[in-house]
Protein backbone atom coordinates (compact mmCIF):
# COMPACT_ATOMS: atom_id res chain seq x y z
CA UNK A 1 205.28 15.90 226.89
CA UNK A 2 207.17 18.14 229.34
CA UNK A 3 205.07 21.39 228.53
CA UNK A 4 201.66 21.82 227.79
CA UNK A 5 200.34 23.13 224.87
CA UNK A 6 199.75 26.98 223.85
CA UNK A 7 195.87 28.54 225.38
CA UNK A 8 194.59 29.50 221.95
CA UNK A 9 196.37 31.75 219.93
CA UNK A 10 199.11 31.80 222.30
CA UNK A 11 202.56 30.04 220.17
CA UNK A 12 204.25 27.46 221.91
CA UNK A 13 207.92 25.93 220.75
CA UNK A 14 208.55 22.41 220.00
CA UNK A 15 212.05 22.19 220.16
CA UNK A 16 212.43 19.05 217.83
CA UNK A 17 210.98 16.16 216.05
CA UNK A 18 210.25 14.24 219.26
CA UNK A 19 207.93 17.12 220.60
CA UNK A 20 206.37 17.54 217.73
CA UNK A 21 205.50 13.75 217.78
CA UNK A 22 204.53 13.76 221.66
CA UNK A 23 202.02 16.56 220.67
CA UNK A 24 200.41 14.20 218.16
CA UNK A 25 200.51 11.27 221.38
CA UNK A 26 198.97 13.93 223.37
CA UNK A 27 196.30 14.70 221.20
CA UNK A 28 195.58 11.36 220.42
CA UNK A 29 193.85 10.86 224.21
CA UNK A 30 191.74 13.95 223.70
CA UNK A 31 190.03 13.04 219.71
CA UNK A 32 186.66 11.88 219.49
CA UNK A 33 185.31 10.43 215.75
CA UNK A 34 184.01 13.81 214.03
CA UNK A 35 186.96 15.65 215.41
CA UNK A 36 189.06 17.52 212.57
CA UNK A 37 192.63 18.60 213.05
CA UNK A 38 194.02 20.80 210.45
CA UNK A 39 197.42 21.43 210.01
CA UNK A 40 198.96 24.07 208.41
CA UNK A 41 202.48 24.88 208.01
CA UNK A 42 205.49 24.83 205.00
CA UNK A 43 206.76 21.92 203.71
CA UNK A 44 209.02 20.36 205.95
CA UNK A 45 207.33 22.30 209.36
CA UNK A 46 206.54 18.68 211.22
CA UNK A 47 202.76 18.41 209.83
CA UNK A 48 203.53 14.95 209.30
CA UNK A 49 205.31 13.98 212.36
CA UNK A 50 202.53 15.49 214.65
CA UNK A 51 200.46 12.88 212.46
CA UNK A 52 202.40 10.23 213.03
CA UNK A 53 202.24 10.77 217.23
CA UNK A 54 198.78 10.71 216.75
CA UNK A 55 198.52 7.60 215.09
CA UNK A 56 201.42 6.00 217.23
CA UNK A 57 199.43 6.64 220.17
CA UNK A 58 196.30 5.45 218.65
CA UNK A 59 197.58 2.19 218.43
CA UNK A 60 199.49 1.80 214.59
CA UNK A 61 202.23 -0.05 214.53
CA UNK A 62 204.97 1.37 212.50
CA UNK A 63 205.59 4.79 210.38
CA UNK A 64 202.84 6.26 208.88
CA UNK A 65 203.44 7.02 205.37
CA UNK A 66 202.41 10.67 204.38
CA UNK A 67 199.45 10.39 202.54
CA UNK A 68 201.06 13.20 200.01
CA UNK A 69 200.22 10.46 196.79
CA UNK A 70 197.40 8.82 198.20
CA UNK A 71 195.98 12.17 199.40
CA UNK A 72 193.68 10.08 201.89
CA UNK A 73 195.46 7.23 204.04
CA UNK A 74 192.53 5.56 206.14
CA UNK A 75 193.49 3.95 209.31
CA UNK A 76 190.45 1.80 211.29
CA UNK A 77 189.99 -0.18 214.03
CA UNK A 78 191.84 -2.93 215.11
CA UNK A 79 195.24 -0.82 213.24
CA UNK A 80 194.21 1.78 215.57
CA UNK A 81 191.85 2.63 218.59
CA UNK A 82 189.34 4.84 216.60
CA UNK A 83 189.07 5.36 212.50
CA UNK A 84 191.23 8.30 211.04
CA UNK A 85 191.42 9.44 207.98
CA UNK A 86 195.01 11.16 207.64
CA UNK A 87 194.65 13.71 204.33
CA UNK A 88 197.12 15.49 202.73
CA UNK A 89 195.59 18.40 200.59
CA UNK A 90 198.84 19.52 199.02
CA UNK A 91 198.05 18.36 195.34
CA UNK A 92 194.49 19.59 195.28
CA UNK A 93 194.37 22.51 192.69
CA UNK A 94 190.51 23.30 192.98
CA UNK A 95 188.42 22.84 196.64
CA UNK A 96 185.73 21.65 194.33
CA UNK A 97 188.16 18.58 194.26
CA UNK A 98 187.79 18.04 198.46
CA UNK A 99 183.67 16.96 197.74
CA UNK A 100 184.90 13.65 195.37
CA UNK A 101 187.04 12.85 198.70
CA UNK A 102 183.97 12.37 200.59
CA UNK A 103 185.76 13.73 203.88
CA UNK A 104 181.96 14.64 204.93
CA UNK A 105 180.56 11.73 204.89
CA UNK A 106 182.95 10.12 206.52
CA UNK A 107 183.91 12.34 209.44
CA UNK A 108 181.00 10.87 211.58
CA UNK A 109 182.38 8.25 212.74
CA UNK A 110 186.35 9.14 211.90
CA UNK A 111 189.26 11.67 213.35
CA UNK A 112 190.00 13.85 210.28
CA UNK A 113 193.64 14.81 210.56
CA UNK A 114 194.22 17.10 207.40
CA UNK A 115 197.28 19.02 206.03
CA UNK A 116 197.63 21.94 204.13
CA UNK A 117 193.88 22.39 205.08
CA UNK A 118 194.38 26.06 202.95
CA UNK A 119 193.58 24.20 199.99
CA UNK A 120 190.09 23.30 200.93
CA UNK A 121 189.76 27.12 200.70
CA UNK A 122 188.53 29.59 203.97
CA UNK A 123 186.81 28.11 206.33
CA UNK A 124 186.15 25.18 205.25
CA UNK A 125 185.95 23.24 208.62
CA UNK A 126 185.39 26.44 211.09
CA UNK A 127 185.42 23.61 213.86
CA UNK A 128 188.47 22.53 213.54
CA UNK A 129 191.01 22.01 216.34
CA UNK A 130 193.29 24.52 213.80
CA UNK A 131 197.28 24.03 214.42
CA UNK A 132 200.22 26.45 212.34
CA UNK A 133 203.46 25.33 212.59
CA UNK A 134 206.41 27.48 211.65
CA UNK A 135 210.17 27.64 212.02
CA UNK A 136 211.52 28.91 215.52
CA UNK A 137 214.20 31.07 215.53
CA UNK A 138 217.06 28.85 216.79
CA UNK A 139 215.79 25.94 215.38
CA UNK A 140 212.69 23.87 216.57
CA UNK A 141 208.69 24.77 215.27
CA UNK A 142 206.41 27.22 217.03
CA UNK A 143 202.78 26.13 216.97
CA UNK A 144 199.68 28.15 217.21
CA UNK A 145 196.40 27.12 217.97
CA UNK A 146 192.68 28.05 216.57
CA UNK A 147 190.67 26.15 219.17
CA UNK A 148 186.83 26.02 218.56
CA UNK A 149 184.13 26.09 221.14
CA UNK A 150 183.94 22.12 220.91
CA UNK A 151 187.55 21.62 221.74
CA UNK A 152 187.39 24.45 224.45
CA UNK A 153 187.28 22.11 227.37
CA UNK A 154 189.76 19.82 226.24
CA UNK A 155 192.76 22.14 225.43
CA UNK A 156 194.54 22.89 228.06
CA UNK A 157 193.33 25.84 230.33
């Protein structure tokens, strides 16, 4: 990746798909089991493909699938360096759903990446590494971070 990414709160532009998925590479040498990524963003905004750099880098051979049906896609060791559960919180109607998941539980020893994390409801993981992605004007995404006091000395300074 050419650029590093935003200080939080500060937007940075991926120009294209590519970024987008060297983000996800780049994050993938920072993540630590009980790390959660959200990411937020309309449909189409590259939530996925920053998911798929992630899991690239962490060793999976092949595309990810989104986990839109499955709503939880578990990846573990030897598919990929460290476990990661890759969730996609777009069909949950109630956040009283997220509990049967058991997202919890698991998260000690796994990298939670999780879309459309606004379904859990507010706040639900307050120490999450939090990304937005949005359209750019002129094409591309702009991302925005919400970095918590754990991920404070990894993100960029």
């Amino acid at each position: 990746m050419d650029a590093i990414p935003p200080h939080a709160g500060e937007e940075f532009v991926l120009p294209d798909a590519e970024a987008t998925e060297a983000l996800g590479a780049w994050l993938a040498a920072l993540v630590r089991p009980g790390d959660v990524i959200t990411l937020q963003g309309e449909l189409g905004a590259g939530k996925t493909s920053l998911a798929r750099g992630l899991l690239a880098a962490l060793g999976l051979a092949g595309e990810a699938p989104s986990p839109s049906f499955a709503i939880v896609q578990p990846y573990a060791p030897p598919e990929v360096r460290l476990p990661v559960l890759h969730v996609d919180l777009y069909r949950i109607d109630d956040p009283r759903e997220i509990e049967e998941l058991g997202l919890d539980e698991a998260r000690g020893d796994s990298v939670l990446v999780v879309e459309w994390p606004e379904r859990a409801g507010e706040g639900y993981w307050p120490d999450a590494l939090a990304l937005t992605i949005a359209a750019a004007a002129g094409g591309g995404r702009r991302l925005t971070a919400r970095v918590p006091e754990g991920w404070s000395a990894r993100w960029p300074i």
